[in-house]
C-alpha atoms as a PDB file:
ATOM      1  CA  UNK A   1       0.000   0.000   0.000  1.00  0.00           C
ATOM      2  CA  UNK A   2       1.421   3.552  -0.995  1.00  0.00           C
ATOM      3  CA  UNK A   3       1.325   6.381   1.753  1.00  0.00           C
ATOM      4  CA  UNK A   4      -0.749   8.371  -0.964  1.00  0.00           C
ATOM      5  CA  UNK A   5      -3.243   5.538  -1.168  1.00  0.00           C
ATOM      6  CA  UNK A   6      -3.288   5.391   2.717  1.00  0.00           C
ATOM      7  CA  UNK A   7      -3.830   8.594   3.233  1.00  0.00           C
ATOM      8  CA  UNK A   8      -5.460  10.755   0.713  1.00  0.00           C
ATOM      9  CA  UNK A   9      -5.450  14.165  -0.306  1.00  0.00           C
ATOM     10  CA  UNK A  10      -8.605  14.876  -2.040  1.00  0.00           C
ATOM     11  CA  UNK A  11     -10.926  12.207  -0.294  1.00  0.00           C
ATOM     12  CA  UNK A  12     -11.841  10.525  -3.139  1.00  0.00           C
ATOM     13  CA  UNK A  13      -9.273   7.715  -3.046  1.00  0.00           C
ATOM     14  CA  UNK A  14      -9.384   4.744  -0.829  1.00  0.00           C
ATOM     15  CA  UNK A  15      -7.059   2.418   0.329  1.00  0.00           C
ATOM     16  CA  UNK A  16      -5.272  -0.102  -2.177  1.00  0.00           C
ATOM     17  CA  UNK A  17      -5.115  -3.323  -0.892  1.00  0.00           C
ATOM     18  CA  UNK A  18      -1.246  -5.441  -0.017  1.00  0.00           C
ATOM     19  CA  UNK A  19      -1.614  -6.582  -3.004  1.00  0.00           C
ATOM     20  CA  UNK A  20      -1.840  -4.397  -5.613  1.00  0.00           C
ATOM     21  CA  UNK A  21       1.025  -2.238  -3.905  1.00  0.00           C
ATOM     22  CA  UNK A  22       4.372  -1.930  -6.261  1.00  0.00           C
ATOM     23  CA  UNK A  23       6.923  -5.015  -6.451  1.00  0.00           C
ATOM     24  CA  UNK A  24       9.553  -4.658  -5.002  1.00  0.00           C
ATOM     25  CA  UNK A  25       9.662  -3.174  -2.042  1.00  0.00           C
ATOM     26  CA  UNK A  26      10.367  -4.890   1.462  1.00  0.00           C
ATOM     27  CA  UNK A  27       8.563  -7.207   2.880  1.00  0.00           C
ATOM     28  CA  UNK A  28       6.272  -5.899   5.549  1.00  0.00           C
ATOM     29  CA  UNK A  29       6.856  -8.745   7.354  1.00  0.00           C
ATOM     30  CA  UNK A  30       7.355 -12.572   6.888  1.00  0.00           C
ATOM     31  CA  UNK A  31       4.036 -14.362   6.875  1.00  0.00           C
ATOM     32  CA  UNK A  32       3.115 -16.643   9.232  1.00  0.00           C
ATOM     33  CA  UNK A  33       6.302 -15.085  11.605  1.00  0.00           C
ATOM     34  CA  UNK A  34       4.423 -13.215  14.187  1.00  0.00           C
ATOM     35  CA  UNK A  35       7.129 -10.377  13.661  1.00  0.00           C
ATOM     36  CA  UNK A  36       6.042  -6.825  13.692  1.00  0.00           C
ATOM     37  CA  UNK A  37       5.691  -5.429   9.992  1.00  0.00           C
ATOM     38  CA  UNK A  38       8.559  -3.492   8.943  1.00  0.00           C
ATOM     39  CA  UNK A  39       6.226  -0.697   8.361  1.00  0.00           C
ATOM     40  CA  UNK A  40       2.894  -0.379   9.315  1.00  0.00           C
ATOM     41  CA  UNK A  41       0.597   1.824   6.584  1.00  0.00           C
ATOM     42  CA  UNK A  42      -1.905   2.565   9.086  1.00  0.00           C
ATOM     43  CA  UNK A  43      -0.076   4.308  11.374  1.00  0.00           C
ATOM     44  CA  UNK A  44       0.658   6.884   8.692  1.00  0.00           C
ATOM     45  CA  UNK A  45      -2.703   7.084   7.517  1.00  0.00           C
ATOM     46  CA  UNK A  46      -3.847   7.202  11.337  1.00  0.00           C
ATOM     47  CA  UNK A  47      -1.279  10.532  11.764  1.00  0.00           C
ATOM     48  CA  UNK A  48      -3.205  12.145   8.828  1.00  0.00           C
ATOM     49  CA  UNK A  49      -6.487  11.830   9.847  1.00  0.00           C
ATOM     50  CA  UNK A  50      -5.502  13.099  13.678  1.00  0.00           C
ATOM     51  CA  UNK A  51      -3.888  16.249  11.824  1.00  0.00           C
ATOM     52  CA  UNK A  52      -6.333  16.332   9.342  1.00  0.00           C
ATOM     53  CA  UNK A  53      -4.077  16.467   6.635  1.00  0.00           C
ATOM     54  CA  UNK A  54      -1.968  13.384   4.123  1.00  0.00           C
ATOM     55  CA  UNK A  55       0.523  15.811   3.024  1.00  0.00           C
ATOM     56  CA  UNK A  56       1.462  16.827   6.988  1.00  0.00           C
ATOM     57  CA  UNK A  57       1.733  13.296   7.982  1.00  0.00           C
ATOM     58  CA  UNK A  58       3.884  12.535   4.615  1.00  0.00           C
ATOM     59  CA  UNK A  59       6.249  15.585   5.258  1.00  0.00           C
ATOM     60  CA  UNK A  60       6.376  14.270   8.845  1.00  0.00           C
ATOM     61  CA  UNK A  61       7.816  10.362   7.486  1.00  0.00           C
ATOM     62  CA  UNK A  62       9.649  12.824   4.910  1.00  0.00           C
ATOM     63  CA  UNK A  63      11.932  14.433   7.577  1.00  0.00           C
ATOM     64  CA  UNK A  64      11.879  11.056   9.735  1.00  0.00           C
ATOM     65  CA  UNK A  65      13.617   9.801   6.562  1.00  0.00           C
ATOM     66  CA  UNK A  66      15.863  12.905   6.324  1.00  0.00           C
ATOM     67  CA  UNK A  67      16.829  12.146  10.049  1.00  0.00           C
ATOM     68  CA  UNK A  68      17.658   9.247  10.344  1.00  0.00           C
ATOM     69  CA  UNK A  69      21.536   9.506   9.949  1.00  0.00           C
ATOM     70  CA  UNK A  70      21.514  11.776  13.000  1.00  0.00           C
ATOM     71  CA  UNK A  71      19.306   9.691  14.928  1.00  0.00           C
ATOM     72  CA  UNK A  72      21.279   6.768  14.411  1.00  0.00           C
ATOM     73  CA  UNK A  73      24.826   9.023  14.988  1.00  0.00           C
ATOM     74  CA  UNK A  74      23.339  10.612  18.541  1.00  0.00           C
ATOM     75  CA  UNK A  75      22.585   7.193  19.866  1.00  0.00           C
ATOM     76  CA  UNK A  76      25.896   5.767  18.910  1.00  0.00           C
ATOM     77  CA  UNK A  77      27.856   8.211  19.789  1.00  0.00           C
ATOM     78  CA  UNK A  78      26.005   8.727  23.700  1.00  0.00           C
ATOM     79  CA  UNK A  79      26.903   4.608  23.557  1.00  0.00           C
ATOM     80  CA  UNK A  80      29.898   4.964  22.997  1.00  0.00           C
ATOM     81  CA  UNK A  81      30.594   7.494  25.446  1.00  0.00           C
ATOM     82  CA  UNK A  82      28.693   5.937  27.853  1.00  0.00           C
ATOM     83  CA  UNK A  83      26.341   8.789  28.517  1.00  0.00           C
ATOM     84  CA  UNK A  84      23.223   7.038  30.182  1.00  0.00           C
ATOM     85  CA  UNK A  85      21.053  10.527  29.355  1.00  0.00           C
ATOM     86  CA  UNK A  86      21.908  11.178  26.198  1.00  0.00           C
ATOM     87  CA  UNK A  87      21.498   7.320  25.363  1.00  0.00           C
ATOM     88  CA  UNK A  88      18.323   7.090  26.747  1.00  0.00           C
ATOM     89  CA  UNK A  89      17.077  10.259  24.694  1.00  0.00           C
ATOM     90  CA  UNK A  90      18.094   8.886  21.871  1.00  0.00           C
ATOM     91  CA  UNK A  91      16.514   5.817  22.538  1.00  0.00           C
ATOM     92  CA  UNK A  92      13.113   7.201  22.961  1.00  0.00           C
ATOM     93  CA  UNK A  93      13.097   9.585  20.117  1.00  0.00           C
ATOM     94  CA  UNK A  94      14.110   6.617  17.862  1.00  0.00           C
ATOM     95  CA  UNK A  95      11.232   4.389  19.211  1.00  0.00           C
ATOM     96  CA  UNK A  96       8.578   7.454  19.428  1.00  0.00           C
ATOM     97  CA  UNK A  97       9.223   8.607  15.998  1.00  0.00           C
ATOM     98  CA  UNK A  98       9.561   5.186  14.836  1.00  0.00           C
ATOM     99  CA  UNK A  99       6.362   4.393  15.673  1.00  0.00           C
ATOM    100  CA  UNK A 100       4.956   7.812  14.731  1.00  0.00           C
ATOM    101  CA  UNK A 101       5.806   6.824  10.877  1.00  0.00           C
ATOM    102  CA  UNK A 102       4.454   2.989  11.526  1.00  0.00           C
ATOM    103  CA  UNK A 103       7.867   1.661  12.106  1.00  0.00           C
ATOM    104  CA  UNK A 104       6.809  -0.704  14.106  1.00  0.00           C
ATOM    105  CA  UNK A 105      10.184  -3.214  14.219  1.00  0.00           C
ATOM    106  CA  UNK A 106      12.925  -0.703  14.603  1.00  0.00           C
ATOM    107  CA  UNK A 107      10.280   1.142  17.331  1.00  0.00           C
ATOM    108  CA  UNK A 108      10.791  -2.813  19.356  1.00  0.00           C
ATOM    109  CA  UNK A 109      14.304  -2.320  19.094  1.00  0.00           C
ATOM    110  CA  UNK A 110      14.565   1.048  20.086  1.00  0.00           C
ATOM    111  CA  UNK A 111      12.296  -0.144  22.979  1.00  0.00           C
ATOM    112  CA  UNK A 112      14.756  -3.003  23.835  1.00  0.00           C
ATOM    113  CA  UNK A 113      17.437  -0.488  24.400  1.00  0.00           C
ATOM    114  CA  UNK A 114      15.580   1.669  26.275  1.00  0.00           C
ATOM    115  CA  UNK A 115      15.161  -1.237  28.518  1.00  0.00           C
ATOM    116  CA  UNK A 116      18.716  -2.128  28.696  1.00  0.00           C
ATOM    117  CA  UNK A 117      19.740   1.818  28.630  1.00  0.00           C
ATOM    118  CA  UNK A 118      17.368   2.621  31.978  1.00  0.00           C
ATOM    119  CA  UNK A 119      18.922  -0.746  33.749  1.00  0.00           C
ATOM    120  CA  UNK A 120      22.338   0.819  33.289  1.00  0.00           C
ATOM    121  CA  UNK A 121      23.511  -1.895  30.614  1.00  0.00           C
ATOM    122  CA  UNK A 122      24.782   0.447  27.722  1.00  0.00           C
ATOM    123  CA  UNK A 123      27.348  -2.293  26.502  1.00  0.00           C
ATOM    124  CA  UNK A 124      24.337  -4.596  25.951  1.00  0.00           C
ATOM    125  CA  UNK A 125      22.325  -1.819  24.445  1.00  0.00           C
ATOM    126  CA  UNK A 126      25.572  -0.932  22.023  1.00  0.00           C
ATOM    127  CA  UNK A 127      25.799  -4.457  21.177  1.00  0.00           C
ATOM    128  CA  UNK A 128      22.567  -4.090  19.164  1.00  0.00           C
ATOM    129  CA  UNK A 129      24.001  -1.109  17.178  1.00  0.00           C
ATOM    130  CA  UNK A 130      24.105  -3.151  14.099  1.00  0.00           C
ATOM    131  CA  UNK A 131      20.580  -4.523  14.025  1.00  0.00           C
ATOM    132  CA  UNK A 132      19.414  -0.748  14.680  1.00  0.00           C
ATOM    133  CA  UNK A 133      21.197   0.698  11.642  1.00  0.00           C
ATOM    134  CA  UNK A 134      20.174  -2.380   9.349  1.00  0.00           C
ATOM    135  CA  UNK A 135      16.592  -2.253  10.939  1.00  0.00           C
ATOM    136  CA  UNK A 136      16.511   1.632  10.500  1.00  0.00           C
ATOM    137  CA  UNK A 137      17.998   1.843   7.133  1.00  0.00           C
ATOM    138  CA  UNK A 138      15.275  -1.036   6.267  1.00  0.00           C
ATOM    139  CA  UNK A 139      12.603   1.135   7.380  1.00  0.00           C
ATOM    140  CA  UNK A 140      13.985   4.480   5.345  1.00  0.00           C
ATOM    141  CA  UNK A 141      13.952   2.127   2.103  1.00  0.00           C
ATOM    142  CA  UNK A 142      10.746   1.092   2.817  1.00  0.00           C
ATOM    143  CA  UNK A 143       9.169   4.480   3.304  1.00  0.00           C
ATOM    144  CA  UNK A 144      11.056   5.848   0.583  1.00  0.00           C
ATOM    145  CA  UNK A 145      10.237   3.056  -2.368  1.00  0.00           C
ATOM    146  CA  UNK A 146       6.633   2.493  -1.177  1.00  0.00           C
ATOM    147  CA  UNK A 147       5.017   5.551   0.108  1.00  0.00           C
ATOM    148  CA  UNK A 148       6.454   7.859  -2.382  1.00  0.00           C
ATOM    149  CA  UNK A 149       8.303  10.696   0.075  1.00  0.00           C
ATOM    150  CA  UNK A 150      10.088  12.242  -2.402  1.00  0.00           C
ATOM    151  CA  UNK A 151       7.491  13.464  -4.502  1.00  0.00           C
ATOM    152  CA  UNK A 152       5.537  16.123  -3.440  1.00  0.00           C
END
């Protein structure tokens, strides 16, 4: 499903069902897994219609896109340092903007080291480093190749 299908502009377009979205882009998750899509379409749609407008919650998953470098970099870095606040801010932007744009995996790993981060176990939580940055960069390709952020 494409965020413009999701979410509409003009009201007179509805939701396109899984499968007539474009091959291929990721999977949203592997059926029959239980896993948490990659990227949830409602949750996109859902941020439109509570701001009563598509192209807000699109420019919203635009700049989560945009961000993501420096989200990544601010948790790593506060990791590495050790900095318990600044890791745990981090943490919990990653996970509440995560979810915010439906990206509902990387938002349970964010989660997970907020968990660790909060019981003082940042060499756990940097251990995970490289699932967040595959998981994150995952979720930007997704939102870029099938919800159409660049256009505007």
């Amino acid at each position: 499903m494409s965020l413009l299908a999701a979410c509409p502009d003009d009201g007179k377009t509805g939701p396109v069902l899984a499968a007539e979205a474009p091959a291929g882009g990721a999977p949203l998750a592997a059926p029959g897994s239980g896993a948490a899509p990659l990227v949830d379409p409602a949750a996109l749609q859902d941020l439109g219609e509570q701001l009563n407008s598509a192209a807000v919650a699109k420019g919203f998953a635009r700049d989560y896109a945009q961000m993501w470098d420096r989200r990544y970099e601010a948790l790593a870095t506060a990791l590495d340092r050790r900095d318990q606040a600044a890791a745990l801010d981090a943490a919990l932007s990653l996970k509440t903007s995560s979810s915010m744009v439906g990206g509902l995996r990387l938002a349970e790993l964010a989660a997970d080291l907020e968990e660790a981060i909060r019981s003082g176990h940042l060499a756990e939580a940097a251990s995970r480093l490289d699932d967040v940055a595959a998981r994150g960069s995952e979720t930007v390709d997704e939102l870029q190749f099938s919800y159409i952020l660049w256009e505007r």
